[in-house]
Protein backbone atom coordinates (compact mmCIF):
# COMPACT_ATOMS: atom_id res chain seq x y z
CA UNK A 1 -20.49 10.18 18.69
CA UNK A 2 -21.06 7.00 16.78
CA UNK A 3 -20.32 8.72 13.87
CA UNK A 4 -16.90 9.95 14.93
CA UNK A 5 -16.25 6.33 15.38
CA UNK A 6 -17.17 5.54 11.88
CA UNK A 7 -14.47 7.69 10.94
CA UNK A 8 -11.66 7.08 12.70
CA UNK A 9 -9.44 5.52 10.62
CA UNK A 10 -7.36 1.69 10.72
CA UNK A 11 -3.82 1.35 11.05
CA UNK A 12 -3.85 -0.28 7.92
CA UNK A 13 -4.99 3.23 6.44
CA UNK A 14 -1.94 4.97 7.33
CA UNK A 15 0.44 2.47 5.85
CA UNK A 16 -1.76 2.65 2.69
CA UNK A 17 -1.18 6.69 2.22
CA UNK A 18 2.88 5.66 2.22
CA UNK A 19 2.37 3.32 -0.29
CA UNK A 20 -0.10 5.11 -2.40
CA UNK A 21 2.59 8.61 -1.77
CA UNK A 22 5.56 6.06 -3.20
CA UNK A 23 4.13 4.75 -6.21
CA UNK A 24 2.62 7.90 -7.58
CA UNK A 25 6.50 9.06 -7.31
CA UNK A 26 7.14 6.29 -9.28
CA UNK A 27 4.63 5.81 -11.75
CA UNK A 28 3.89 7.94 -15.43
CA UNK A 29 0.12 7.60 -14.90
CA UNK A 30 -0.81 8.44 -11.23
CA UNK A 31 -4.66 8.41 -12.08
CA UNK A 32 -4.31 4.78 -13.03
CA UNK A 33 -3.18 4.04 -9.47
CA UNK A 34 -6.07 2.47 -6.87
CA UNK A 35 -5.01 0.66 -3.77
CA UNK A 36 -7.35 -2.06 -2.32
CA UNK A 37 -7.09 -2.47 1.70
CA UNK A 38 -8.21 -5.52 3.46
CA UNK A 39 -8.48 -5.91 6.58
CA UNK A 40 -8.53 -9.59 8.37
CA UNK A 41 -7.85 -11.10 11.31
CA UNK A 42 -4.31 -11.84 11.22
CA UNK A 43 -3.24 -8.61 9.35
CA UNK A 44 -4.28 -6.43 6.31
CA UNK A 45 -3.40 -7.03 2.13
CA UNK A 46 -2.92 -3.48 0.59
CA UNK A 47 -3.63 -4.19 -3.18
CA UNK A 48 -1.80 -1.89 -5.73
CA UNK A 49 -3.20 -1.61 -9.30
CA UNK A 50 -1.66 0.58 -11.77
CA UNK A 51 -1.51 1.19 -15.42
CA UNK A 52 0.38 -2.39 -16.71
CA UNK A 53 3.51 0.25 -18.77
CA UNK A 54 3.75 1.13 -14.56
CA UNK A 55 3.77 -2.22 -13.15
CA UNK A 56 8.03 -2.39 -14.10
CA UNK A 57 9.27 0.63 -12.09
CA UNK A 58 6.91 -0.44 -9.24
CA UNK A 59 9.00 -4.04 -9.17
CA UNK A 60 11.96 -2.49 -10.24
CA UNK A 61 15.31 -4.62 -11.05
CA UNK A 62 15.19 -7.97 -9.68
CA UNK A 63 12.44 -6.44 -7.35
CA UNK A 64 14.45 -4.77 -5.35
CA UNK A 65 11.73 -1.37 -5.66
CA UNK A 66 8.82 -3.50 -4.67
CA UNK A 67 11.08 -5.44 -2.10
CA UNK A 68 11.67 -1.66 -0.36
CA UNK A 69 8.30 -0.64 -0.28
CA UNK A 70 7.39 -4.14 1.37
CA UNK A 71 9.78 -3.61 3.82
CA UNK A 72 8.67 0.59 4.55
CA UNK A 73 5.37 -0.69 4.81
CA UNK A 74 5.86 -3.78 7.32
CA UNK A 75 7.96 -1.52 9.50
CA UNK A 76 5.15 1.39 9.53
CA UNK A 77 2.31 -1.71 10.03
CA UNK A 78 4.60 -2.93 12.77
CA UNK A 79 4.40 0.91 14.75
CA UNK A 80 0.77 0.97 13.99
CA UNK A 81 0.07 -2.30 15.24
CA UNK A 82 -0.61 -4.15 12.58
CA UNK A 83 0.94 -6.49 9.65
CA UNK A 84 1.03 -5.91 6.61
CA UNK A 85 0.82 -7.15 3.33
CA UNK A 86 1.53 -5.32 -0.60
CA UNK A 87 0.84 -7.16 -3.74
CA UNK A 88 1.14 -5.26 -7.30
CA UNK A 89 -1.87 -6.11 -9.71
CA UNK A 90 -0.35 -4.99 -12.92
């Protein structure tokens, strides 16, 4: 049983997989993209690294890209339970 609850997985997980399943649609080099989650008290940071060519079409114009996925990712954190932060490490 205790093991079960080693598994189960965070809020914070679930809004990870919809970044992670955006940027790979966005990116050239989808094995260069990692995501960092961590959790703290007052909400979770969800740190995206990807190859630095990448890093552009992740911000997008003006960063109206990054901007979107921000705003995806608050709303899912919000039905989850939980806030959320992204940051792009180029």
């Amino acid at each position: 049983m205790e093991q079960e609850d080693m598994l189960e997985e965070m809020p914070s997980d679930k809004v990870a997989d919809l970044v992670e399943y955006i940027v790979c649609g966005l990116v050239d080099d989808e094995d260069a993209v990692s995501l960092d989650v961590i959790d703290g008290e007052e909400g979770s940071l969800i740190e995206v690294t990807c190859a630095q060519s990448d890093a552009g079409r992740i911000i997008g114009r003006r960063g109206r890209t990054i901007k979107a996925i921000r705003t995806l990712a608050r709303a899912l954190g919000q039905r989850v339970g939980t806030s959320v932060e992204v940051e792009i490490l180029g």
